[in-house]
Protein backbone atom coordinates (compact mmCIF):
# COMPACT_ATOMS: atom_id res chain seq x y z
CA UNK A 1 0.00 0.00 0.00
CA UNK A 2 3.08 2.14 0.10
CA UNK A 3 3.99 2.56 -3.16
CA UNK A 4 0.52 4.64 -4.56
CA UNK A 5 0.59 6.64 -1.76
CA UNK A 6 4.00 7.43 -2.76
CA UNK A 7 3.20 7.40 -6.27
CA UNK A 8 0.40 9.76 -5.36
CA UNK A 9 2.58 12.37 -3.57
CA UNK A 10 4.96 12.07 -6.87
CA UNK A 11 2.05 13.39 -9.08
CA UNK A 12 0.67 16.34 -6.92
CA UNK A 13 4.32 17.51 -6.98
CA UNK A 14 4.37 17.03 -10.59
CA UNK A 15 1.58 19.38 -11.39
CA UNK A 16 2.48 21.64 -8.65
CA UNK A 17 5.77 22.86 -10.47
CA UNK A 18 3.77 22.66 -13.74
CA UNK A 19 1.77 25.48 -12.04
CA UNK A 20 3.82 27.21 -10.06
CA UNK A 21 7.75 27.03 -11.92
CA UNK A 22 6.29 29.00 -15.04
CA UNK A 23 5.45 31.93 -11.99
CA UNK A 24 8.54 31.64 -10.52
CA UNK A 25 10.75 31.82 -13.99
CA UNK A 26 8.61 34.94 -15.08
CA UNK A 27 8.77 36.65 -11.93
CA UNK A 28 12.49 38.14 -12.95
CA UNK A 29 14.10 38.83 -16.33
CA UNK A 30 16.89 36.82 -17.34
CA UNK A 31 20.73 37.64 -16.39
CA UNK A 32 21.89 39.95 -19.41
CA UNK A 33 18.78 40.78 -21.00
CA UNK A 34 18.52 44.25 -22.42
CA UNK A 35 15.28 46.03 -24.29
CA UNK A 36 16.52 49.02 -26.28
CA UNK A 37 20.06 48.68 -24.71
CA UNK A 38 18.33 49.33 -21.96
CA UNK A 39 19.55 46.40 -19.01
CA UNK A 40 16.34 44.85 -17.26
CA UNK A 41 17.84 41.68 -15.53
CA UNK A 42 16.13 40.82 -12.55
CA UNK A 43 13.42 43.69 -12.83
CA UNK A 44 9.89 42.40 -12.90
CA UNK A 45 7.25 43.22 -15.59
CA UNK A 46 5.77 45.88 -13.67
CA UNK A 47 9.57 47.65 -12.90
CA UNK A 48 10.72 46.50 -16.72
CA UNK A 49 7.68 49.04 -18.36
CA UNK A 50 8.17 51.62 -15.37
CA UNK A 51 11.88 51.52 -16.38
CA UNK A 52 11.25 51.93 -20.33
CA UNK A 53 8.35 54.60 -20.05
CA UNK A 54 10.86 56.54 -18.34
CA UNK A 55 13.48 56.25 -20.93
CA UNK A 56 10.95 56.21 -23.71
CA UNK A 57 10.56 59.78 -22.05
CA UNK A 58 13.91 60.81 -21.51
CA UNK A 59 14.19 59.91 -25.36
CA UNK A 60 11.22 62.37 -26.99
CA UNK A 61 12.14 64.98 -24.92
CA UNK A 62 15.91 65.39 -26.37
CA UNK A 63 16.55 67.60 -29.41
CA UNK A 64 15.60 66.82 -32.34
CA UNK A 65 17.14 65.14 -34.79
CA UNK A 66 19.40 66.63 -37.80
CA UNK A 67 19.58 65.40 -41.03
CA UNK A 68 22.58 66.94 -42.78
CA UNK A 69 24.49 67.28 -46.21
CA UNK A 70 26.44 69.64 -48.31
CA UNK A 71 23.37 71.00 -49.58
CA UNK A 72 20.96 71.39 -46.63
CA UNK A 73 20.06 70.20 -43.08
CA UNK A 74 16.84 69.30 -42.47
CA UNK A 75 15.28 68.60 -38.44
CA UNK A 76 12.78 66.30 -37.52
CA UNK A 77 10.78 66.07 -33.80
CA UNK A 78 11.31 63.02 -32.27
CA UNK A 79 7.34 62.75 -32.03
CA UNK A 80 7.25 61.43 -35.38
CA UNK A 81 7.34 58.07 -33.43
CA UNK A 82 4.60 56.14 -31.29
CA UNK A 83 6.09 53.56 -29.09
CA UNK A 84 4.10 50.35 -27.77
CA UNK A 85 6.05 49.66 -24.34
CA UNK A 86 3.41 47.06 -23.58
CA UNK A 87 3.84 45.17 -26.72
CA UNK A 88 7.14 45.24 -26.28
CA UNK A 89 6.99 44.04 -22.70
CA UNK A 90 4.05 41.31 -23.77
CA UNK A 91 6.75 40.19 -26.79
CA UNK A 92 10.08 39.70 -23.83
CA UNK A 93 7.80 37.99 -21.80
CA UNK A 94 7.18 34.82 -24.75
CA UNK A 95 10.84 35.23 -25.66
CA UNK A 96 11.91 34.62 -21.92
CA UNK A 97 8.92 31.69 -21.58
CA UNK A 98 10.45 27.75 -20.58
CA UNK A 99 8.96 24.96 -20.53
CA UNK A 100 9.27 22.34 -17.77
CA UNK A 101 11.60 20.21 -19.56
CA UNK A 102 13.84 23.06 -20.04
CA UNK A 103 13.34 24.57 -16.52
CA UNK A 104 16.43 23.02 -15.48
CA UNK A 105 18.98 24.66 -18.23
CA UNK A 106 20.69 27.57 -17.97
CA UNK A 107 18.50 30.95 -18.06
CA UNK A 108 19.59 32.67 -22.00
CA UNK A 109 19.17 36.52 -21.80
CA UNK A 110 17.18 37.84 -24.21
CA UNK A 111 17.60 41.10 -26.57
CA UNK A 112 14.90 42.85 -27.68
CA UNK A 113 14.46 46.26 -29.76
CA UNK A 114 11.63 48.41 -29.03
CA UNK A 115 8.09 48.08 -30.85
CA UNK A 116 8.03 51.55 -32.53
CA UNK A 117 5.45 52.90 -35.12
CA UNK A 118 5.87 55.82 -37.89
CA UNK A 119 3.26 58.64 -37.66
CA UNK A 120 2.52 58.46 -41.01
CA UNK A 121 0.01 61.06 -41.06
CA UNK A 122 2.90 63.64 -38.93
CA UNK A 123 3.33 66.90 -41.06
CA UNK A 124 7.04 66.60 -41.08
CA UNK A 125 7.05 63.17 -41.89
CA UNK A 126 4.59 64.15 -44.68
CA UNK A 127 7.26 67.12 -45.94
CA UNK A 128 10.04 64.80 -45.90
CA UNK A 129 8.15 62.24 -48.25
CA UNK A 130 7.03 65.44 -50.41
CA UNK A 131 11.43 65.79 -51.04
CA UNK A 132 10.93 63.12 -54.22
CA UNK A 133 14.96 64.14 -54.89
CA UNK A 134 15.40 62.37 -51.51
CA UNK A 135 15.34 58.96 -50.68
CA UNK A 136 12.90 59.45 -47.70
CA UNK A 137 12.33 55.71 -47.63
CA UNK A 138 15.82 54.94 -47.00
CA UNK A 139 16.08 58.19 -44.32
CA UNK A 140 13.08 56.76 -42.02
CA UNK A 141 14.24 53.33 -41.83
CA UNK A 142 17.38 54.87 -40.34
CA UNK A 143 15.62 56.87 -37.96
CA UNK A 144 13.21 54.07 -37.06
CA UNK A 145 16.29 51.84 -36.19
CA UNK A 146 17.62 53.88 -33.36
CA UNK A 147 13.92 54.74 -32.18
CA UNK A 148 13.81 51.19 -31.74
CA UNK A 149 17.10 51.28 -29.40
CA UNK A 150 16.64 54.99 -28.01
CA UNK A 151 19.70 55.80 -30.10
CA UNK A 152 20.40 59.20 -31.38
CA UNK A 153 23.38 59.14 -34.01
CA UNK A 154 24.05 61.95 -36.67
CA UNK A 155 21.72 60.92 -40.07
CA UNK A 156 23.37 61.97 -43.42
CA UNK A 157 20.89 62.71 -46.16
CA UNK A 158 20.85 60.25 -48.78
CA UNK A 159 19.34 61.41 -52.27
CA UNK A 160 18.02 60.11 -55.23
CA UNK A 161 20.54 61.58 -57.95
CA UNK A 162 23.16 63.64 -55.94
CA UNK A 163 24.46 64.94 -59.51
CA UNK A 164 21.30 66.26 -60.31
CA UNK A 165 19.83 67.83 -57.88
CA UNK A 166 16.71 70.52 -58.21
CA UNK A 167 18.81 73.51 -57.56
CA UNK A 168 16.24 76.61 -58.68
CA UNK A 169 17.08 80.41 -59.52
CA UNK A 170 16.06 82.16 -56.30
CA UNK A 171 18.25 85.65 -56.44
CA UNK A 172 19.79 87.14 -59.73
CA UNK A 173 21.42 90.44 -60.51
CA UNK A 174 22.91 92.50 -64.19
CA UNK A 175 25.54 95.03 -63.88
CA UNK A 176 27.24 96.31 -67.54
CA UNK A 177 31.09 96.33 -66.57
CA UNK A 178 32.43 99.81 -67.46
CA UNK A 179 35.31 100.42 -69.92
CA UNK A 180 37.41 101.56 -67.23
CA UNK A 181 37.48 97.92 -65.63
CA UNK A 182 39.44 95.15 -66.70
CA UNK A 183 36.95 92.26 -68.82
CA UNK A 184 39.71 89.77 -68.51
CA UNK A 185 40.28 90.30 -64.67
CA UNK A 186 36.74 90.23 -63.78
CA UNK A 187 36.50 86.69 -66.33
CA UNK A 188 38.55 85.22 -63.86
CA UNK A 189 37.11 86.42 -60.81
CA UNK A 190 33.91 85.60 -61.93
CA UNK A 191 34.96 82.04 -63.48
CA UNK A 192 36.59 81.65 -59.28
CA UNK A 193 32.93 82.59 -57.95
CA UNK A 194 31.22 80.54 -60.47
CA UNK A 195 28.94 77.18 -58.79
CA UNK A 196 30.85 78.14 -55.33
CA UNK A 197 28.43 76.47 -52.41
CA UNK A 198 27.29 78.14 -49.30
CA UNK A 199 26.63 75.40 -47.22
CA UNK A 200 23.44 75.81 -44.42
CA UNK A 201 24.70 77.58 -41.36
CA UNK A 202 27.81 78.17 -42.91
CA UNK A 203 29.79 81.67 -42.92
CA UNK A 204 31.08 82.71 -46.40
CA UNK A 205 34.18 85.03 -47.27
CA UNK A 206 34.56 86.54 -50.53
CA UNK A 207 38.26 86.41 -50.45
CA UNK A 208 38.71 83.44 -49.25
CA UNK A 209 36.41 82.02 -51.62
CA UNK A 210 38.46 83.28 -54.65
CA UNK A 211 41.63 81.88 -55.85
CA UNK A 212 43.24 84.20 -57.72
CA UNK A 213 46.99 84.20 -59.18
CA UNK A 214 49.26 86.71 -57.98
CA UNK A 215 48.37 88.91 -60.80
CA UNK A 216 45.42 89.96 -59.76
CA UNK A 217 45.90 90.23 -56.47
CA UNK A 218 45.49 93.89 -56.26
CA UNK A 219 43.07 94.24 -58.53
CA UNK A 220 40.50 95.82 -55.95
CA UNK A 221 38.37 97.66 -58.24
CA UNK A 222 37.23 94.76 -60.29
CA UNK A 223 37.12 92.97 -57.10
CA UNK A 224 34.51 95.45 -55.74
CA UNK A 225 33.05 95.53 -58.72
CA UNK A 226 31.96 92.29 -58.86
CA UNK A 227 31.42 92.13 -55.14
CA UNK A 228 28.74 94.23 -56.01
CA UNK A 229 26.75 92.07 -58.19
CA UNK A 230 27.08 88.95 -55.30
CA UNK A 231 25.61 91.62 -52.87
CA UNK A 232 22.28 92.86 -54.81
CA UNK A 233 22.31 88.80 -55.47
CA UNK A 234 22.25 88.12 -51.99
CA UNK A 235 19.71 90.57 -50.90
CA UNK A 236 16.83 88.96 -52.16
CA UNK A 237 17.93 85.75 -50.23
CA UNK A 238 17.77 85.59 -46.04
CA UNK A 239 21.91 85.19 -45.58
CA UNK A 240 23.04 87.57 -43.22
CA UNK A 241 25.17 90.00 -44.06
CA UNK A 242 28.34 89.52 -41.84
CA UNK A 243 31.14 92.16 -42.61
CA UNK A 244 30.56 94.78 -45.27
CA UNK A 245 32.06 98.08 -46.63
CA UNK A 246 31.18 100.55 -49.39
CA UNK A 247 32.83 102.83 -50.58
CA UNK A 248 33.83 106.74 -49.66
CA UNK A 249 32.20 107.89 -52.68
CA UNK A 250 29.23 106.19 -55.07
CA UNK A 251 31.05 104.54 -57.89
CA UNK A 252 29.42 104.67 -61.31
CA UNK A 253 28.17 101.46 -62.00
CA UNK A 254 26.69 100.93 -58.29
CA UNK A 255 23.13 101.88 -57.11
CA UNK A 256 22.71 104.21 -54.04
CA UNK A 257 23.50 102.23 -50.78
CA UNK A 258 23.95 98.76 -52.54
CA UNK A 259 28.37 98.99 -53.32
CA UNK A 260 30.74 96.57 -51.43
CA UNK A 261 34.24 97.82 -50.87
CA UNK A 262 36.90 95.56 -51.59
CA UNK A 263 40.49 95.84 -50.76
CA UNK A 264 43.04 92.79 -50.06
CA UNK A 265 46.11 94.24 -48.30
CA UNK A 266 43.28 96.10 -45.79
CA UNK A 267 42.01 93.20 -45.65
CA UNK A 268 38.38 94.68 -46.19
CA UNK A 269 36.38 91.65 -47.22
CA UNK A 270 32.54 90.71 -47.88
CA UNK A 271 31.25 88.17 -45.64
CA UNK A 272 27.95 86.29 -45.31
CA UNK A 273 26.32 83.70 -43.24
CA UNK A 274 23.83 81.26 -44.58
CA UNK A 275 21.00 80.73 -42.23
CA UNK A 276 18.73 78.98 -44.25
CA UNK A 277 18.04 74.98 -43.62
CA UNK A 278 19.66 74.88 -47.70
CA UNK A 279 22.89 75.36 -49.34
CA UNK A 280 22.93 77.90 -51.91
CA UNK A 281 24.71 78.26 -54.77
CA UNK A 282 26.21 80.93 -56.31
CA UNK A 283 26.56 81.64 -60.11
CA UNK A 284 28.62 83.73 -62.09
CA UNK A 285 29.29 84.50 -65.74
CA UNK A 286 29.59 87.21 -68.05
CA UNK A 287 27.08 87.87 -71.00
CA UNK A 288 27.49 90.88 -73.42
CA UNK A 289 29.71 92.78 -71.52
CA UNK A 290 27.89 92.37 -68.63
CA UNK A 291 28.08 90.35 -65.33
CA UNK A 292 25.55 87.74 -64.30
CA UNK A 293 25.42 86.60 -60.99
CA UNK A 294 22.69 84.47 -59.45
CA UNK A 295 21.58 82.48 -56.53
CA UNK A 296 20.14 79.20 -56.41
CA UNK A 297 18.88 76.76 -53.62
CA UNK A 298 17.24 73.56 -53.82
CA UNK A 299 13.82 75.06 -51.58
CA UNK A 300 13.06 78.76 -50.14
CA UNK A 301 10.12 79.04 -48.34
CA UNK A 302 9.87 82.64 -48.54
CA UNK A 303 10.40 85.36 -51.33
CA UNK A 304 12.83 88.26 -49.75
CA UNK A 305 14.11 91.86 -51.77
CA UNK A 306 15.21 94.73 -51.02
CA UNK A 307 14.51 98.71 -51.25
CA UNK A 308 16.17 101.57 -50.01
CA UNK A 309 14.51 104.32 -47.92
CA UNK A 310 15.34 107.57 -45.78
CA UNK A 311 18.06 109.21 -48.45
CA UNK A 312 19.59 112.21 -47.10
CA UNK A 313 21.74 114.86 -48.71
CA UNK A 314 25.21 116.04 -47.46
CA UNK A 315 26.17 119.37 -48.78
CA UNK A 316 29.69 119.90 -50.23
CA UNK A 317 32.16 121.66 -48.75
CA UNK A 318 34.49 124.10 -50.99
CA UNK A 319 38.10 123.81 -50.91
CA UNK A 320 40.44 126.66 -51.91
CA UNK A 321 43.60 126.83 -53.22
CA UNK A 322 45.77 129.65 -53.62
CA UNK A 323 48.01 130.93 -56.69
CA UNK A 324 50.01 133.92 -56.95
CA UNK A 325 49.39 134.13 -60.71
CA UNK A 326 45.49 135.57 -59.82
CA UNK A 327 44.56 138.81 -59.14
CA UNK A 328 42.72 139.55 -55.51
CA UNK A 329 39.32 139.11 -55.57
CA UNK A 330 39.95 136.69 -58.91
CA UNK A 331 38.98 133.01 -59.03
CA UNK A 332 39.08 129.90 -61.16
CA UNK A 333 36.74 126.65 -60.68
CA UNK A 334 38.97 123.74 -60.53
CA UNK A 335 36.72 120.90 -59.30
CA UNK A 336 32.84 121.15 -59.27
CA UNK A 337 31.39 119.80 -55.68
CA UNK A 338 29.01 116.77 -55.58
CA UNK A 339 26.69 115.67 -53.05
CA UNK A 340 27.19 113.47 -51.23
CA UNK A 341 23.87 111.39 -48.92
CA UNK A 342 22.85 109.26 -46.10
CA UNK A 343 20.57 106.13 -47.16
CA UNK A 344 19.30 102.53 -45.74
CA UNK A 345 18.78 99.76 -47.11
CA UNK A 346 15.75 97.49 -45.89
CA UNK A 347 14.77 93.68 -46.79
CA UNK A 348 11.12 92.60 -47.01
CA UNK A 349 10.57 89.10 -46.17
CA UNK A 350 6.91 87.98 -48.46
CA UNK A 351 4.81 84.93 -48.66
CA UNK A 352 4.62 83.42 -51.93
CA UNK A 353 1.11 85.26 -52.27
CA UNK A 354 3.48 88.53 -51.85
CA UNK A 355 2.11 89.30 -48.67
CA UNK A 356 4.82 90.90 -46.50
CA UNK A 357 5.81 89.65 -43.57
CA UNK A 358 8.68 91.65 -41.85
CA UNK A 359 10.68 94.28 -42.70
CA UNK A 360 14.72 94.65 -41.34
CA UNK A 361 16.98 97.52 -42.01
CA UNK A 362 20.23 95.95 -43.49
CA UNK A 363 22.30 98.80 -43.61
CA UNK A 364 22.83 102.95 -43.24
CA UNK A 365 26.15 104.13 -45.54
CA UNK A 366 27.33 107.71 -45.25
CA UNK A 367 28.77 109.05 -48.69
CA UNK A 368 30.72 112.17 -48.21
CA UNK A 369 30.72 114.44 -50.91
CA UNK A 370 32.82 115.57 -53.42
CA UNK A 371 34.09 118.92 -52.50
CA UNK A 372 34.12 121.85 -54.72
CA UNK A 373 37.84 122.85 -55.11
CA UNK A 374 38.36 126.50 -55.88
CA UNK A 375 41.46 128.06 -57.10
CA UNK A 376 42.31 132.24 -55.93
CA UNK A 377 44.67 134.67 -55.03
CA UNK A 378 47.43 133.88 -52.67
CA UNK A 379 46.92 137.26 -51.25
CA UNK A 380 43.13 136.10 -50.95
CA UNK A 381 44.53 133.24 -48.12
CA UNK A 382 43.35 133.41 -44.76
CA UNK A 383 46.11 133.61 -41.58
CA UNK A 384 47.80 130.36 -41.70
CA UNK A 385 46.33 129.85 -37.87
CA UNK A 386 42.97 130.36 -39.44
CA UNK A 387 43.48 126.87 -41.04
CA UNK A 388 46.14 124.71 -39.79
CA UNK A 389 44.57 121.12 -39.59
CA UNK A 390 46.65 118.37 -37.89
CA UNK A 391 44.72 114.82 -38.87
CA UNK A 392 47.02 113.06 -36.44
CA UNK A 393 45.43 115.21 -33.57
CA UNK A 394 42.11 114.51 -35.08
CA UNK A 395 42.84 110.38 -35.69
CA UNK A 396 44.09 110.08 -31.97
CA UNK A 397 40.70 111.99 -30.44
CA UNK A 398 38.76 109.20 -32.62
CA UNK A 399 40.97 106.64 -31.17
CA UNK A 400 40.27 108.18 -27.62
CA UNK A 401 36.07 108.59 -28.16
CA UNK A 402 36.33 104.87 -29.67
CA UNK A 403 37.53 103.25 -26.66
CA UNK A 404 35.56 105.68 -24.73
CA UNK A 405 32.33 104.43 -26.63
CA UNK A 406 33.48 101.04 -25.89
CA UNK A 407 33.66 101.10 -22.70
CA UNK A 408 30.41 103.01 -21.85
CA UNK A 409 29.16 100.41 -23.88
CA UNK A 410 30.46 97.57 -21.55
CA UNK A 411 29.30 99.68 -18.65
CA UNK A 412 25.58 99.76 -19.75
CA UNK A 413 24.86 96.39 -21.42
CA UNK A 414 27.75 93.94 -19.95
CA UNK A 415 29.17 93.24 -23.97
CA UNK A 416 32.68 93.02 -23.83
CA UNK A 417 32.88 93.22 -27.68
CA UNK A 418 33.68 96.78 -28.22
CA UNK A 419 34.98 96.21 -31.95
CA UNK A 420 31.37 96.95 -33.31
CA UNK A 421 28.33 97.91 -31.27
CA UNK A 422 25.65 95.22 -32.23
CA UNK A 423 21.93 96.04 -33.52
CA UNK A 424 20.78 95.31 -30.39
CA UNK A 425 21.36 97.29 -27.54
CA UNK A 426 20.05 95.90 -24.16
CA UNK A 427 21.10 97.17 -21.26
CA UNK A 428 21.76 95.53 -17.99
CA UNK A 429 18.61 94.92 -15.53
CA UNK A 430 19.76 96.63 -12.61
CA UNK A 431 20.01 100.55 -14.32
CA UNK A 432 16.05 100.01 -14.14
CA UNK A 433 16.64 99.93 -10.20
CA UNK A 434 18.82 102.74 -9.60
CA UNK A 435 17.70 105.79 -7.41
CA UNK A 436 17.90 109.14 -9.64
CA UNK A 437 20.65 110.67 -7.89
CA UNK A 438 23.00 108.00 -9.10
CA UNK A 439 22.43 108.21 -12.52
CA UNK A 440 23.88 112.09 -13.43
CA UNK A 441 26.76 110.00 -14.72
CA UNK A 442 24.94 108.94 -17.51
CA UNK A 443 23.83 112.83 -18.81
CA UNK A 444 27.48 113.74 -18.39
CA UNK A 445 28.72 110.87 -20.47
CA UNK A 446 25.92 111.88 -23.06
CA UNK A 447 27.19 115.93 -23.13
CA UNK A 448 30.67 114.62 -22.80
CA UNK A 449 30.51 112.66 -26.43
CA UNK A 450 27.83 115.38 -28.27
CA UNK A 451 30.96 118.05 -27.25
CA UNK A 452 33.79 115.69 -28.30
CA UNK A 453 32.00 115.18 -31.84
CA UNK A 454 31.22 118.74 -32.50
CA UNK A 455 34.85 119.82 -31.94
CA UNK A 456 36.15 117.26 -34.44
CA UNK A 457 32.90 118.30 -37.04
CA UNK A 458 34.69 121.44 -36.26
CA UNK A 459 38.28 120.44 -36.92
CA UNK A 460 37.62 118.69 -40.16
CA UNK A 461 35.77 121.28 -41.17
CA UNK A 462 38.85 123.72 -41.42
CA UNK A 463 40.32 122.37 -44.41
CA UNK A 464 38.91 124.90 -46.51
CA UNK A 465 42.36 126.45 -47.37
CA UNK A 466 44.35 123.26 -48.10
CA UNK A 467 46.07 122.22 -51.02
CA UNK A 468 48.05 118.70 -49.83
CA UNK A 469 46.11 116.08 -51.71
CA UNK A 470 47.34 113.14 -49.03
CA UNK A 471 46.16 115.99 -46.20
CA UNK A 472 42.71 116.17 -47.66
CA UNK A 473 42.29 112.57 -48.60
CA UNK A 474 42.62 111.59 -44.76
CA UNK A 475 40.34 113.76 -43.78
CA UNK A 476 37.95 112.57 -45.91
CA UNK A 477 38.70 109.18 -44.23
CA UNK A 478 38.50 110.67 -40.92
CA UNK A 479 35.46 112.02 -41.74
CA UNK A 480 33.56 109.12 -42.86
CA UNK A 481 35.01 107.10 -39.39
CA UNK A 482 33.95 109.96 -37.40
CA UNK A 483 30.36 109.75 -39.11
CA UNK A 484 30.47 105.85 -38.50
CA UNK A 485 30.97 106.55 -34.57
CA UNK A 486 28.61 109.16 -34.27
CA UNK A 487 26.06 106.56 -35.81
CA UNK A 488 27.40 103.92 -33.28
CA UNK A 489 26.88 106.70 -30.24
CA UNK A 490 22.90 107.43 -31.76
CA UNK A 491 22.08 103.89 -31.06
CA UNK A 492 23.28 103.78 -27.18
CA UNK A 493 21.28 107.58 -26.73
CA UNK A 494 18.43 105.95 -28.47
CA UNK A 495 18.22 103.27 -25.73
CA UNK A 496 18.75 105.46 -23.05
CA UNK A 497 15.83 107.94 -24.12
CA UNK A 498 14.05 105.22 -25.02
CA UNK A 499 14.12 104.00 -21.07
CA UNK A 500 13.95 108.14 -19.51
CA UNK A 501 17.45 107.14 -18.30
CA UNK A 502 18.63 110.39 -19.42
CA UNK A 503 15.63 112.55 -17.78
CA UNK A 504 16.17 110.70 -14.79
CA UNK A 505 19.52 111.17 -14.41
CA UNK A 506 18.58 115.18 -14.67
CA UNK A 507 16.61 114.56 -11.61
């Protein structure tokens, strides 16, 4: 009677494992076992989907990622996914399942991805497939491959027909090269410039851009010349316009406000920044005597020119010089005066239904005039005290106000970059706090510079009676640097009025 009682007791412990061992091998994940490289040995079900909601979470709420290439850099959210943690968690579970023959072996850790869905329907996802030149196809399996394993790597942008991509005219611009400028030297700089690529977020020199032999390397005037042409190009695209200079005087073939100065051993250079999420490209060639330049980009989203406004006039001064071969009283007209004029020059940002959207000064140049130049009677000449001009004084005092403008700069708004006062002045929270009577500083400061620029208005002024052509050519340098601080000073007052800094300050 022993043995079915013991055979008995052998079968209820049979079908007790059979019901409880499956329990007891679920209850923990495997040694090793990772879900999206993420390690969940040991955890339970409930702590393994705890665990990857968290880093599911950690995951969408990173940046974005960047697609990138030579010719643009496109972003996508990271909510283009849906993730099914429970599915996932449902799928380890049958992967890590053993039977009761194998309950004895050796536990084998599993690896799993996660279970990850496209939003088909998501409006970047949607633009992305609308790209037919890229292989979008290719570009979301990537991406759905590290969704699956919460990875993050840099995506390059794989296309159809690289050779051949849709680059379109965005930007073009004609200027007829005058007889005075060298064809053959602006062939080659033009032929340098030619199908040159501006990569997206990528800062663009001029110079550097251009290869030119030795020949031509001070060929500045053909340089600026076509400079020109790139710049009235550019305007009707959204680069930013990064280092520019025009010249002292209007030159022919240029329209008002719209000239780039060029000069290679000053190293004065023409440099842009492409901000756009697509290269542009930048072509050159000459046609009929006449340069060609244009810009092209594989998508622009918006249509952007250019107009100038608020054109000033600046009066001529007149210049005498003196020759003891007239009579007193007698005079002869050497050099007729020219105007010269303030202007700014403003891009409009339009939908493709040419409705504008915004409007952003790019630029105010100062011209100086020519001066009338007349020629009289030494006896005519004024006491040499009456005119002595020393441009060395005058070039230290701007110097002196420069660093002075500088610094009261750094004083109000914290910017240690005195080289160029940006577009945008803010100034530091606490002057907002400040009791009146510790703010007279700032009215002083404001006479001290108004007095320091109408003394050298004053000094520049007295050149009337010169005759030294290097004299008179630095002060018409002087001039235009002096106008260029003053301009500079303007936008600090601005602020300040702007804020009744300076009417407090009078209290």
């Amino acid at each position: 009677m022993k043995r079915p009682f013991s055979l008995s007791i052998s079968i209820v412990l049979v079908f007790s494992l059979v019901i409880l061992v499956p329990q007891f091998i679920f209850a923990k994940a495997p040694e090793g076992s990772k879900i999206a490289n993420v390690l969940v040995e040991g955890k339970s079900e409930t702590d393994i989907y705890t665990d990857l909601a968290d880093r599911v979470s950690q995951w969408l709420s990173s940046d974005d990622f960047i697609l990138t290439s030579e010719y643009e850099r496109l972003t996508l959210p990271r909510d283009i996914f849906e993730f099914d943690i429970q599915g996932t968690v449902d799928q380890f579970q049958e992967e890590t399942e053993q039977s009761f023959f194998s309950f004895f072996k050796k536990e084998k850790s599993v690896q799993l991805p996660l279970k990850v869905f496209v939003k088909q329907n998501h409006p970047d996802i949607q633009h992305l497939q609308s790209l037919d030149y890229i292989n979008s196809e290719q570009m979301i399996k990537q991406l759905l491959n590290m969704a699956k394993n919460l990875e993050a790597d840099s995506v390059n942008i794989e296309y159809n027909d690289e050779i051949n991509l849709p680059f379109a005219e965005v930007a073009a611009h004609k200027l007829p090269i005058p007889d005075e400028l060298s064809y053959a030297t602006i062939k080659n700089i033009a032929k340098d410039l030619n199908e040159q690529m501006i990569s997206p977020m990528e800062t663009f020199s001029y110079l550097n851009a251009l290869e030119l032999p030795d020949s031509l390397k001070d060929s500045n005037e053909e340089l600026s010349f076509v400079a020109t042409g790139l710049y009235e190009a550019i305007l009707q695209t959204n680069m930013a316009i990064i280092k520019r200079q025009h010249h002292l005087q209007l030159p022919k073939y240029a329209n008002r406000g719209l000239d780039v100065f060029i000069h290679q051993s000053k190293q004065k250079d023409f440099v842009t920044q492409n901000n756009n999420h697509t290269a542009y490209q930048i072509k050159a060639t000459l046609e009929d005597r006449e340069l060609h330049v244009s810009i092209h980009s594989l998508e622009q989203p918006f249509i952007y020119d250019y107009n100038t406004e608020n054109e000033e006039t600046i009066k001529p001064r007149t210049i005498y010089r003196y020759s003891k071969d007239l009579s007193p009283g007698e005079t002869e007209l050497i050099q007729e005066g020219e105007d010269g004029f303030s202007i700014e020059v403003y891009r409009t940002t339009l939908s493709h239904s040419d409705e504008v959207l915004t409007s952003e000064r790019i630029s105010k140049d100062i011209y100086l005039p020519t001066p009338k130049i007349v020629l009289t009677s030494t006896e005519d000449a004024p006491e040499e005290s009456e005119s002595t001009v020393d441009p060395d004084e005058i070039s230290d005092e701007l110097d002196d106000i420069e660093q002075s403008l500088g610094d009261f700069n750094e004083w109000l708004t914290g910017d240690t970059n005195s080289d160029e006062l940006s577009e945008d002045i803010t100034l530091r929270p606490f002057f907002y706090l400040i009791p009146s009577q510790f703010l007279p500083f700032l009215t002083d400061q404001n006479e001290d510079f108004a007095e320091r620029f109408a003394k050298l208005e004053q000094m520049i002024q007295n050149n009337e009676s010169l005759n030294e052509e290097l004299i008179i050519e630095r002060l018409v340098d002087l001039e235009l640097r002096l106008e260029t601080l003053k301009e500079q000073y303007e936008k600090i007052v601005d602020i300040l009025v702007e804020h009744d800094l300076l009417e407090k300050g009078d209290e």
